[in-house]
PDB file of N, CA and C in Angstrom:
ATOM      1  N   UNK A   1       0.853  -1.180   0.000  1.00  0.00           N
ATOM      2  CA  UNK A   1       0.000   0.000   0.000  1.00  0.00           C
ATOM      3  C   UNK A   1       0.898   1.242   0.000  1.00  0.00           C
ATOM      4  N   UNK A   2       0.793   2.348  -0.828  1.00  0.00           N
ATOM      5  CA  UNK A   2       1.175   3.726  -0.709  1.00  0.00           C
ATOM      6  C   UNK A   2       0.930   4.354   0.768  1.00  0.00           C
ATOM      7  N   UNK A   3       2.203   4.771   0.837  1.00  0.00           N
ATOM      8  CA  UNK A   3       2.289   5.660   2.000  1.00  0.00           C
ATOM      9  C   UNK A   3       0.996   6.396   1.949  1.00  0.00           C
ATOM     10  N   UNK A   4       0.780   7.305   1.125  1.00  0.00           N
ATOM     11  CA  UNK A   4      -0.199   8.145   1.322  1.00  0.00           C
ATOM     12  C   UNK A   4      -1.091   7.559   1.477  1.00  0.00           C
ATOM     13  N   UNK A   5      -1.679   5.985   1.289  1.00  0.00           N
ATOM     14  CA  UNK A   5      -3.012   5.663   1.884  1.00  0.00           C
ATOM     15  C   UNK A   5      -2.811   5.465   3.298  1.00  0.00           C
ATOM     16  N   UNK A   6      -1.266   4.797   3.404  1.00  0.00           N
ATOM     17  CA  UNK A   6      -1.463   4.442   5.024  1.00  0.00           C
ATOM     18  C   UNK A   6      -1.360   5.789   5.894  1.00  0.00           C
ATOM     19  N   UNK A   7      -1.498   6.874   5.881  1.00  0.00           N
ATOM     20  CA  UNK A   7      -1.344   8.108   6.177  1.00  0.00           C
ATOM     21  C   UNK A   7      -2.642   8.590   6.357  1.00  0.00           C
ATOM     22  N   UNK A   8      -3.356   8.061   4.873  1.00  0.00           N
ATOM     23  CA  UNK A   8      -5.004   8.778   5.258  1.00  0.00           C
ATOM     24  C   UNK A   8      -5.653   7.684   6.256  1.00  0.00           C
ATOM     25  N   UNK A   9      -4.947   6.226   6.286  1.00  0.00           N
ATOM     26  CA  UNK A   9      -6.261   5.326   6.944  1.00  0.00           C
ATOM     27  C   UNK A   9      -5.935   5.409   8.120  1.00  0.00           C
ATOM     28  N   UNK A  10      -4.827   6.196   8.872  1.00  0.00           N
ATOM     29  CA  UNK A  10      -4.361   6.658   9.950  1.00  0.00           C
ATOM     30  C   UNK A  10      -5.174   7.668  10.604  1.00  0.00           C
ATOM     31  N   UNK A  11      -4.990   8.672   9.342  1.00  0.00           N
ATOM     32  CA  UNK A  11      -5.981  10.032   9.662  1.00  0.00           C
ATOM     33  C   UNK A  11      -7.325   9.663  10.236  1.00  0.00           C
ATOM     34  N   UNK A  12      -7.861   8.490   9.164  1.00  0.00           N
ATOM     35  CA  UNK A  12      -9.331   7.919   9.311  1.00  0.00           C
ATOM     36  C   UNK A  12      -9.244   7.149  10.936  1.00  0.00           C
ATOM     37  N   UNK A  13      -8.252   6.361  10.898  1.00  0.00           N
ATOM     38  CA  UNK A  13      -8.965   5.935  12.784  1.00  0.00           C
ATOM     39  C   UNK A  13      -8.863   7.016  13.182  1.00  0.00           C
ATOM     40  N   UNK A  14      -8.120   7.858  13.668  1.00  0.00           N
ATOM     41  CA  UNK A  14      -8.074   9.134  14.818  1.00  0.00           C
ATOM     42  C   UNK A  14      -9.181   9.605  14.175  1.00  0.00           C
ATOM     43  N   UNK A  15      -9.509  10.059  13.389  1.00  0.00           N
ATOM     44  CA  UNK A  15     -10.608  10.856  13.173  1.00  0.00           C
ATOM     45  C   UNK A  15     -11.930  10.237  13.607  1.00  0.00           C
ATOM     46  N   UNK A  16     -11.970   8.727  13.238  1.00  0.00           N
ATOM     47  CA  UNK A  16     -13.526   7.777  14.130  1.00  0.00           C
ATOM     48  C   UNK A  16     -13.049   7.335  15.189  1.00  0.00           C
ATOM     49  N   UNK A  17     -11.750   7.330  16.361  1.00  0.00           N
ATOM     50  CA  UNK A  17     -11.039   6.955  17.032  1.00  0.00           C
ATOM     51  C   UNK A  17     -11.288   5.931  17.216  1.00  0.00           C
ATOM     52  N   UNK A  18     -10.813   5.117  16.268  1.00  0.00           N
ATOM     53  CA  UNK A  18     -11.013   3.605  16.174  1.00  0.00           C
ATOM     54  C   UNK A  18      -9.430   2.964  16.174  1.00  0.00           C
ATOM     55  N   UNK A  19      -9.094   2.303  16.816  1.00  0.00           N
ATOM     56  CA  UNK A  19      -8.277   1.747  17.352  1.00  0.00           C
ATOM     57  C   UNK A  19      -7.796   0.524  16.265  1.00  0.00           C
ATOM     58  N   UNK A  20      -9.326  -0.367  15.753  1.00  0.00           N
ATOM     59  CA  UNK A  20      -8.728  -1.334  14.874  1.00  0.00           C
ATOM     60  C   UNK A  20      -7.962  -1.015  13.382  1.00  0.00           C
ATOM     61  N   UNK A  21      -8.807   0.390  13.080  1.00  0.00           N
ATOM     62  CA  UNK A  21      -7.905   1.541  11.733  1.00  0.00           C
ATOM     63  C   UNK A  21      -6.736   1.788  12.276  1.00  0.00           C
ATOM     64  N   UNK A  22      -6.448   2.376  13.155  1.00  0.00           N
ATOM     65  CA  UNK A  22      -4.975   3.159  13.420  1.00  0.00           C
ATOM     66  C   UNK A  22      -4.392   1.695  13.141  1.00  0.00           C
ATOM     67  N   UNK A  23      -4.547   0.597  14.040  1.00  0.00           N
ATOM     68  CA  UNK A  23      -3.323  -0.274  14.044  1.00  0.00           C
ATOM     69  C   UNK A  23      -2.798  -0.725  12.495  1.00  0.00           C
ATOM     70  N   UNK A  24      -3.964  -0.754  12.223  1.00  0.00           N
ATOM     71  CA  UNK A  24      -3.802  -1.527  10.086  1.00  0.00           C
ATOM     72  C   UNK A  24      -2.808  -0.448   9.846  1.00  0.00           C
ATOM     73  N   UNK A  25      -2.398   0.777  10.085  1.00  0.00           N
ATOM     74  CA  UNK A  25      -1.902   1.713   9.541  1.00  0.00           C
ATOM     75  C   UNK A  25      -0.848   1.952   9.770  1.00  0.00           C
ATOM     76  N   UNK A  26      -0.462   1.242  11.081  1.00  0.00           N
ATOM     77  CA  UNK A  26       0.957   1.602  11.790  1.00  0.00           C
ATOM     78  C   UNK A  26       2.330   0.528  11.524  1.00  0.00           C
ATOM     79  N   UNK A  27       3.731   0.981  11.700  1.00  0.00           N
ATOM     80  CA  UNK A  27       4.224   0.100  11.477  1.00  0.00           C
ATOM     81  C   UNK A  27       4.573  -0.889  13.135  1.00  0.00           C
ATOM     82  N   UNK A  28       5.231  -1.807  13.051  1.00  0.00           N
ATOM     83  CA  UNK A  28       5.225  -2.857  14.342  1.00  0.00           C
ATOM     84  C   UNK A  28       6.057  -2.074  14.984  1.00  0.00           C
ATOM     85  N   UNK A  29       7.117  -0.997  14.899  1.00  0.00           N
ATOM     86  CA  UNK A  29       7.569  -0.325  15.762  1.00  0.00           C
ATOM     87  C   UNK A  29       7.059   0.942  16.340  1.00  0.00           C
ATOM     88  N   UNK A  30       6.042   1.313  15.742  1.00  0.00           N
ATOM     89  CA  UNK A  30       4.925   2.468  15.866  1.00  0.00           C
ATOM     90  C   UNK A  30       5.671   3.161  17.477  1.00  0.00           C
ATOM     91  N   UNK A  31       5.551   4.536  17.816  1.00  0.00           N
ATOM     92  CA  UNK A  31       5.499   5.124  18.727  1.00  0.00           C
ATOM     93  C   UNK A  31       4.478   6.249  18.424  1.00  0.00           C
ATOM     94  N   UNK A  32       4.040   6.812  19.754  1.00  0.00           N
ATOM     95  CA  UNK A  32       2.675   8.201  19.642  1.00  0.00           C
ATOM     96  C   UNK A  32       3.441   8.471  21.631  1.00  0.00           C
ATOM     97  N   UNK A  33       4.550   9.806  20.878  1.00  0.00           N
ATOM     98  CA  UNK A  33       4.923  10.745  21.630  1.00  0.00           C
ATOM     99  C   UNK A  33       4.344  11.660  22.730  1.00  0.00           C
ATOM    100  N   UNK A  34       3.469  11.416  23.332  1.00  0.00           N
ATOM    101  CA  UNK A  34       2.815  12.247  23.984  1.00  0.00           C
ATOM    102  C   UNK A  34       3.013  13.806  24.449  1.00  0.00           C
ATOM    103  N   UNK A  35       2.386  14.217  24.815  1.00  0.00           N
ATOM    104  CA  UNK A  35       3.284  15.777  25.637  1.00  0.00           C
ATOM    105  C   UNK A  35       4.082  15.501  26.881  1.00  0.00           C
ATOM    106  N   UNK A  36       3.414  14.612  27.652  1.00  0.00           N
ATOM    107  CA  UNK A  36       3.912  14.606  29.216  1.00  0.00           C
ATOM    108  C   UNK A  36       5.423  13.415  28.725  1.00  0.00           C
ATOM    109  N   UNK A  37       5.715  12.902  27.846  1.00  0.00           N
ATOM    110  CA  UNK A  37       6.834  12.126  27.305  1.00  0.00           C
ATOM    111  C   UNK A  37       6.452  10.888  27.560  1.00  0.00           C
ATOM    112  N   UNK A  38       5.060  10.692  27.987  1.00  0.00           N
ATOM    113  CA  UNK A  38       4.673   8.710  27.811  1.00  0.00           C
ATOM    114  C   UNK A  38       5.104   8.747  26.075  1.00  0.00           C
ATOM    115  N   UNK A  39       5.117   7.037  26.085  1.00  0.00           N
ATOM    116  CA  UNK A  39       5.681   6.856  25.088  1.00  0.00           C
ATOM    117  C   UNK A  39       4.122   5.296  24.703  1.00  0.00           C
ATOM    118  N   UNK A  40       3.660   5.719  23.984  1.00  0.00           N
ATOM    119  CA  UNK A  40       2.465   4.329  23.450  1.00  0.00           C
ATOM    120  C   UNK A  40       2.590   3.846  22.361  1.00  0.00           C
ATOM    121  N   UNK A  41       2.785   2.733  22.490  1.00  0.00           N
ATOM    122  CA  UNK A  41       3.120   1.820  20.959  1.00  0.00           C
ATOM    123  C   UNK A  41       2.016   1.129  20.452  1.00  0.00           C
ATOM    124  N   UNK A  42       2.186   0.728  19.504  1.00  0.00           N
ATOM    125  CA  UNK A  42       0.862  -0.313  18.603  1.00  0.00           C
ATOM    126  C   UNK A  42       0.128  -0.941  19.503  1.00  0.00           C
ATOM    127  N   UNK A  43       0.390  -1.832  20.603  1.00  0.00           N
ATOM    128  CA  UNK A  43      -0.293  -2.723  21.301  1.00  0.00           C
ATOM    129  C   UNK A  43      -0.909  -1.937  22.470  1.00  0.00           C
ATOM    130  N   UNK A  44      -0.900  -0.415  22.543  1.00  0.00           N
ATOM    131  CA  UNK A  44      -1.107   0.519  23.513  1.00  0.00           C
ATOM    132  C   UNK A  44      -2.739   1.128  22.426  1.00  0.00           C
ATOM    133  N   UNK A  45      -2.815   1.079  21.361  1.00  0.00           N
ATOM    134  CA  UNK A  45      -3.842   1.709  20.584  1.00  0.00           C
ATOM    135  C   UNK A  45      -5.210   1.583  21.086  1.00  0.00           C
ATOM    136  N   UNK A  46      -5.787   0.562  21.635  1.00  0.00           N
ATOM    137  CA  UNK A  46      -6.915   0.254  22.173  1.00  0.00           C
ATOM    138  C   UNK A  46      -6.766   1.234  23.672  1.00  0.00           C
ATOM    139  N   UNK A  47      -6.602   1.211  24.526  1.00  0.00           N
ATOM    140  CA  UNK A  47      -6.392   1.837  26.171  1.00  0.00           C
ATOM    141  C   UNK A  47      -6.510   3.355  25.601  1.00  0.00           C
ATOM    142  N   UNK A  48      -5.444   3.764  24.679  1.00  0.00           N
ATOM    143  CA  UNK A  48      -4.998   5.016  24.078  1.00  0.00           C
ATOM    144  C   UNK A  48      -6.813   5.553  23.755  1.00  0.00           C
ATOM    145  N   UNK A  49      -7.076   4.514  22.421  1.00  0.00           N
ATOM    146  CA  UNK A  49      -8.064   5.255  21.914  1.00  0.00           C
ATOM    147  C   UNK A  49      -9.712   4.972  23.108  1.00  0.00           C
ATOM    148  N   UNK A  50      -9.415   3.969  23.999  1.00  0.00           N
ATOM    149  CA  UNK A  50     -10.616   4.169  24.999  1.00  0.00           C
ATOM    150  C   UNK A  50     -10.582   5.281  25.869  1.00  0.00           C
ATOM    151  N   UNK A  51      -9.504   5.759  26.138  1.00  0.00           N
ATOM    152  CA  UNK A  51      -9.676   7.351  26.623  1.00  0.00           C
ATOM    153  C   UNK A  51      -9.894   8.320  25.779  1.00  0.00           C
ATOM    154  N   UNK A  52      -9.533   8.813  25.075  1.00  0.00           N
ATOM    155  CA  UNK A  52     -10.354   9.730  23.988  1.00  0.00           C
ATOM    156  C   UNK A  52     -11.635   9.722  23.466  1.00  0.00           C
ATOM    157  N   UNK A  53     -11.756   8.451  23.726  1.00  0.00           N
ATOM    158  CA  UNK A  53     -13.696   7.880  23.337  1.00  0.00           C
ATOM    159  C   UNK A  53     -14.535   8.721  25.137  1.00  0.00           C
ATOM    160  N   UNK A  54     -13.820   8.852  25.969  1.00  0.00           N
ATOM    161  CA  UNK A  54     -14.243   9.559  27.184  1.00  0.00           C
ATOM    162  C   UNK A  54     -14.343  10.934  26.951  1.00  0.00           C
ATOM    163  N   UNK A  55     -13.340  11.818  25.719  1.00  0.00           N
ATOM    164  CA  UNK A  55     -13.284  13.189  25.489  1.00  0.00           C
ATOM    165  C   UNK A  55     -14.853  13.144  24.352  1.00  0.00           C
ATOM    166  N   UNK A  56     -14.662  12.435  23.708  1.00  0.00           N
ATOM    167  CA  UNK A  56     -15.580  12.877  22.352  1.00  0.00           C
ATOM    168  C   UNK A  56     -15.556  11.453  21.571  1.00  0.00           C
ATOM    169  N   UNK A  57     -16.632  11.584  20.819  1.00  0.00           N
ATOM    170  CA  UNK A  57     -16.905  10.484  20.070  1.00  0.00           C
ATOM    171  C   UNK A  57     -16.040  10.722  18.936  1.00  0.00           C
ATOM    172  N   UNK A  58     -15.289  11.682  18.379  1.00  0.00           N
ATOM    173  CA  UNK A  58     -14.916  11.856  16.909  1.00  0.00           C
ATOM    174  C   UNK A  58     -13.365  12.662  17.381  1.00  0.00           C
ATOM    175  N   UNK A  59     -12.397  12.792  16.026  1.00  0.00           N
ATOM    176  CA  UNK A  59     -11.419  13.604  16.499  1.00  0.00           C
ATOM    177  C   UNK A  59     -11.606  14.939  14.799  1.00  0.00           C
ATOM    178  N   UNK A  60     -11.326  15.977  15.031  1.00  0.00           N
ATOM    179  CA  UNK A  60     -11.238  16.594  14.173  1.00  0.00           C
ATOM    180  C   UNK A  60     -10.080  17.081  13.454  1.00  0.00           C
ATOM    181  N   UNK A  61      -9.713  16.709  12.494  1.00  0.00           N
ATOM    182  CA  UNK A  61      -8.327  16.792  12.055  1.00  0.00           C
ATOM    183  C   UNK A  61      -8.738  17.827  10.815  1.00  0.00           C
ATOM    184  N   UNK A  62      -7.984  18.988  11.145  1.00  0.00           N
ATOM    185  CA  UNK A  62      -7.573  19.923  10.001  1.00  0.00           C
ATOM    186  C   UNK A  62      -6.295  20.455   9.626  1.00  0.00           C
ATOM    187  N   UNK A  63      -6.194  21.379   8.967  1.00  0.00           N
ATOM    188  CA  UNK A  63      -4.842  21.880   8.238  1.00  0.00           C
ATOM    189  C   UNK A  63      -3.669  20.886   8.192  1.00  0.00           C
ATOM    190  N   UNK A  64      -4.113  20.148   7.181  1.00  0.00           N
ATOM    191  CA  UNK A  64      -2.857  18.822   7.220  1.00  0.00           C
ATOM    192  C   UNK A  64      -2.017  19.457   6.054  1.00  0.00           C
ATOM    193  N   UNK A  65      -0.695  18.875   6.600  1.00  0.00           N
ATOM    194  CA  UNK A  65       0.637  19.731   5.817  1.00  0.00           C
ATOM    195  C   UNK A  65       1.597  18.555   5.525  1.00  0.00           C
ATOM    196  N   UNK A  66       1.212  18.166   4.401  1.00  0.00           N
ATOM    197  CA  UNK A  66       2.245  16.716   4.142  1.00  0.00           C
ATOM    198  C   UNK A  66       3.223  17.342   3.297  1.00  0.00           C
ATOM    199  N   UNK A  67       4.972  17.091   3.360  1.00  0.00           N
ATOM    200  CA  UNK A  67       6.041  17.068   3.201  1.00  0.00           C
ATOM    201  C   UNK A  67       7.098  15.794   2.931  1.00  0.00           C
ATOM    202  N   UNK A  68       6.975  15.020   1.890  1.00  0.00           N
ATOM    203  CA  UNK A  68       7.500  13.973   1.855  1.00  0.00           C
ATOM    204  C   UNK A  68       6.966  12.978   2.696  1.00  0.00           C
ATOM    205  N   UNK A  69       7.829  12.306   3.624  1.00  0.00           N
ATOM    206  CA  UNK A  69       7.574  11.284   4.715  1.00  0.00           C
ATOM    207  C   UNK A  69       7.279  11.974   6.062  1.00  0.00           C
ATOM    208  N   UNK A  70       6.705  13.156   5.901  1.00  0.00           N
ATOM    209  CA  UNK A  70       6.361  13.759   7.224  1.00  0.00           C
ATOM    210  C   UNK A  70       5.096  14.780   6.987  1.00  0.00           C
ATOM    211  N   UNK A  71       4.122  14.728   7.898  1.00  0.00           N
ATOM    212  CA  UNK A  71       2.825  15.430   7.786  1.00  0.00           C
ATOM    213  C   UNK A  71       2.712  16.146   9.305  1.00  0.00           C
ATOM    214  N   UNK A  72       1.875  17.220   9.402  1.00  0.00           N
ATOM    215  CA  UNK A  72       1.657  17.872  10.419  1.00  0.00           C
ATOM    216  C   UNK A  72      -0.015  17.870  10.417  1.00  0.00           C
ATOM    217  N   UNK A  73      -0.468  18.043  11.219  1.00  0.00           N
ATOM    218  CA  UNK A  73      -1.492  18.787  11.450  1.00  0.00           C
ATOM    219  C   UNK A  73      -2.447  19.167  12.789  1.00  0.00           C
ATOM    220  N   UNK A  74      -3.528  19.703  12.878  1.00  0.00           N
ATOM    221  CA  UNK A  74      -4.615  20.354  14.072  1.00  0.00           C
ATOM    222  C   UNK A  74      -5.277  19.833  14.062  1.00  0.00           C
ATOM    223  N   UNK A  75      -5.362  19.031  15.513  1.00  0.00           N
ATOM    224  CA  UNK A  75      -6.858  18.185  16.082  1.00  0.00           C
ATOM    225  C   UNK A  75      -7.328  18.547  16.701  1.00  0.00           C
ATOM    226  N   UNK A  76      -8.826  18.283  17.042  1.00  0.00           N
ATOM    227  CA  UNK A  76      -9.394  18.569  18.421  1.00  0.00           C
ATOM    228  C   UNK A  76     -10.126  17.473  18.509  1.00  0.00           C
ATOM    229  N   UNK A  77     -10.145  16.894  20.300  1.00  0.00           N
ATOM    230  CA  UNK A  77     -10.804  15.791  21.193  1.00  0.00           C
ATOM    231  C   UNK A  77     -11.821  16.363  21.764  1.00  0.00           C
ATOM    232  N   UNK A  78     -13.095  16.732  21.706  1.00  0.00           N
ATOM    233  CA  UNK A  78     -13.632  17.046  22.932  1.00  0.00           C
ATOM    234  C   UNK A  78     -12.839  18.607  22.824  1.00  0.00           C
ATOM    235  N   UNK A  79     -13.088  18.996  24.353  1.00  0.00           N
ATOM    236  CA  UNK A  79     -12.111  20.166  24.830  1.00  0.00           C
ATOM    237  C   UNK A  79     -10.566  20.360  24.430  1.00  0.00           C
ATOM    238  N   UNK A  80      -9.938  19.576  23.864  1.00  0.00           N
ATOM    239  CA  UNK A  80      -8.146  19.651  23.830  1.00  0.00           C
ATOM    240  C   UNK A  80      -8.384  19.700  22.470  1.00  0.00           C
ATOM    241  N   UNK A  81      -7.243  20.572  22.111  1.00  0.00           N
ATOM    242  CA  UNK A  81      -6.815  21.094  20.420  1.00  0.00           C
ATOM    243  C   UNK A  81      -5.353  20.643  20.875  1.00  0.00           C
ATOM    244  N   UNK A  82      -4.831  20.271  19.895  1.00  0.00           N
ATOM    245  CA  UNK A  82      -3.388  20.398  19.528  1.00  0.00           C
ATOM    246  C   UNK A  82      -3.066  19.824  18.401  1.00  0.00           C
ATOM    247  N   UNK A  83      -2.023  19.627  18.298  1.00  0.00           N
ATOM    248  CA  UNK A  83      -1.026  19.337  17.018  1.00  0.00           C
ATOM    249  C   UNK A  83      -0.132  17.854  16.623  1.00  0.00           C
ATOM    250  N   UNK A  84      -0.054  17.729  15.656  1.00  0.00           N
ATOM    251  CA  UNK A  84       1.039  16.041  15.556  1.00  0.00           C
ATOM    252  C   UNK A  84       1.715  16.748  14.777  1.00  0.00           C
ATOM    253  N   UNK A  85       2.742  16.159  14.488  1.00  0.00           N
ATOM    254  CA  UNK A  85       3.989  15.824  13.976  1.00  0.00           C
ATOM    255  C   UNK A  85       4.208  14.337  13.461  1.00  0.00           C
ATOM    256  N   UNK A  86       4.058  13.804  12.240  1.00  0.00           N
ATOM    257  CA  UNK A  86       3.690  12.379  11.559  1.00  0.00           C
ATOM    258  C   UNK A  86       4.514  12.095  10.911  1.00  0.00           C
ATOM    259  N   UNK A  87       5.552  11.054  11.141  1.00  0.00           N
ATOM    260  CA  UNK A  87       6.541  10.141  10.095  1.00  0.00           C
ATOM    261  C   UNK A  87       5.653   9.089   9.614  1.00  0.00           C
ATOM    262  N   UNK A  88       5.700   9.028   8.298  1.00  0.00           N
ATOM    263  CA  UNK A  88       5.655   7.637   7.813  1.00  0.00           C
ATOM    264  C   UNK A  88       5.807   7.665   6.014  1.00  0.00           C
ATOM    265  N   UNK A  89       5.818   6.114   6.334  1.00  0.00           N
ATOM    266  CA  UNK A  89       6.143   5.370   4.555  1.00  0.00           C
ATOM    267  C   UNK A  89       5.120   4.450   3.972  1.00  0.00           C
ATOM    268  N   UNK A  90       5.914   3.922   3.573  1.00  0.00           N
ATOM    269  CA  UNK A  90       4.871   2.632   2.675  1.00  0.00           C
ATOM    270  C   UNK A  90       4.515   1.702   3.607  1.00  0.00           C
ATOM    271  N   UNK A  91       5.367   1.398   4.499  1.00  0.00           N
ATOM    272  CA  UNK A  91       4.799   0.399   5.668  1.00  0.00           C
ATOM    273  C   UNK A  91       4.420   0.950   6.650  1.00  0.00           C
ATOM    274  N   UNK A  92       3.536   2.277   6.790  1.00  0.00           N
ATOM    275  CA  UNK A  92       2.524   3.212   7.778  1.00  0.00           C
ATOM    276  C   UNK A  92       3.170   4.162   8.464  1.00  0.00           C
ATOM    277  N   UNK A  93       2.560   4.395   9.581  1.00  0.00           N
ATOM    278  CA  UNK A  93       3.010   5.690  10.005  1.00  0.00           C
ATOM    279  C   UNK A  93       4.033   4.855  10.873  1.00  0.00           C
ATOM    280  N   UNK A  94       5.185   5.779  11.404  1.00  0.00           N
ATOM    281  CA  UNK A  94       6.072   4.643  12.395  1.00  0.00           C
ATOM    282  C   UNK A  94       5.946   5.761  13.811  1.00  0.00           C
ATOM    283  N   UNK A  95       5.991   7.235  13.298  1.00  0.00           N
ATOM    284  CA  UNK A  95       5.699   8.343  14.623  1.00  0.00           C
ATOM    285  C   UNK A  95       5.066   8.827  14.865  1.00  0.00           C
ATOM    286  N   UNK A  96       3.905   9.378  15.849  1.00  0.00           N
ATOM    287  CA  UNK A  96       3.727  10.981  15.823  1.00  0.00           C
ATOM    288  C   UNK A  96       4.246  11.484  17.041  1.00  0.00           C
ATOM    289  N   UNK A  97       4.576  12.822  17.037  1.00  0.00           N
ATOM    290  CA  UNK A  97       4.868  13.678  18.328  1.00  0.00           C
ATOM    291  C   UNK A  97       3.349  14.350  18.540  1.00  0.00           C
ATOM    292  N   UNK A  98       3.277  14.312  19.700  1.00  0.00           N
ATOM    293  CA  UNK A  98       1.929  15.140  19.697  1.00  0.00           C
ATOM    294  C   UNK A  98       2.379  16.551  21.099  1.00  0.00           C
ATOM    295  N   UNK A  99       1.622  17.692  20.314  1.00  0.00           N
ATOM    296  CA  UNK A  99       1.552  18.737  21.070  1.00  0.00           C
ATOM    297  C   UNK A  99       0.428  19.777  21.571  1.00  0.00           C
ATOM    298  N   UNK A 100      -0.051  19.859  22.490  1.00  0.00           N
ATOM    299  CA  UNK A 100      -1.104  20.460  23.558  1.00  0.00           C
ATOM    300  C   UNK A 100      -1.228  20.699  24.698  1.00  0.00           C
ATOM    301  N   UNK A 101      -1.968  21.729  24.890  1.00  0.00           N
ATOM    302  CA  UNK A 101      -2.469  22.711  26.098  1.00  0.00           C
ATOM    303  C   UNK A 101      -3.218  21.852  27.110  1.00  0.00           C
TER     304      UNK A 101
END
């Protein structure tokens, strides 16, 4: 699969915060950077995305800024807005950094 699909079917779980999408999308070394510096990997996606299902049923992802093997963009959960920072390739996303208030 093209990077750029595994990028959008990425976009697509966070956006239905569905846990079984993100994982199809990620690679087996996957990390999601947090702010406070937890560190959650692939087998962390379910716990991850059952707390955000506590903020809001949906995530809203706008102003996406793809650059080669790296994309940015603005989410909002519920009450929290912030930002990622997204590596990935043909075999999915492998990072994001995430940043918020």
């Amino acid at each position: 699969m093209a990077a750029a699909d595994k990028l959008g079917g990425y976009a697509t779980g966070f956006g239905n915060l569905n846990a079984d999408t993100l994982a199809a999308n990620v690679t087996d070394d996957y990390k999601l950077l947090d702010k406070d510096g937890k560190i959650y990997r692939k087998g962390d996606l379910p716990g991850y995305i059952a707390e955000l299902r506590k903020l809001a049923d949906k995530m809203v992802i706008t102003d996406v800024v793809v650059d080669g093997g790296t994309a940015w963009c603005k989410w909002q959960v519920g009450d929290i807005v912030g930002a990622g920072m997204i590596t990935f390739g043909d075999k999915g996303v492998s990072q994001e950094q995430l940043f918020y208030a």
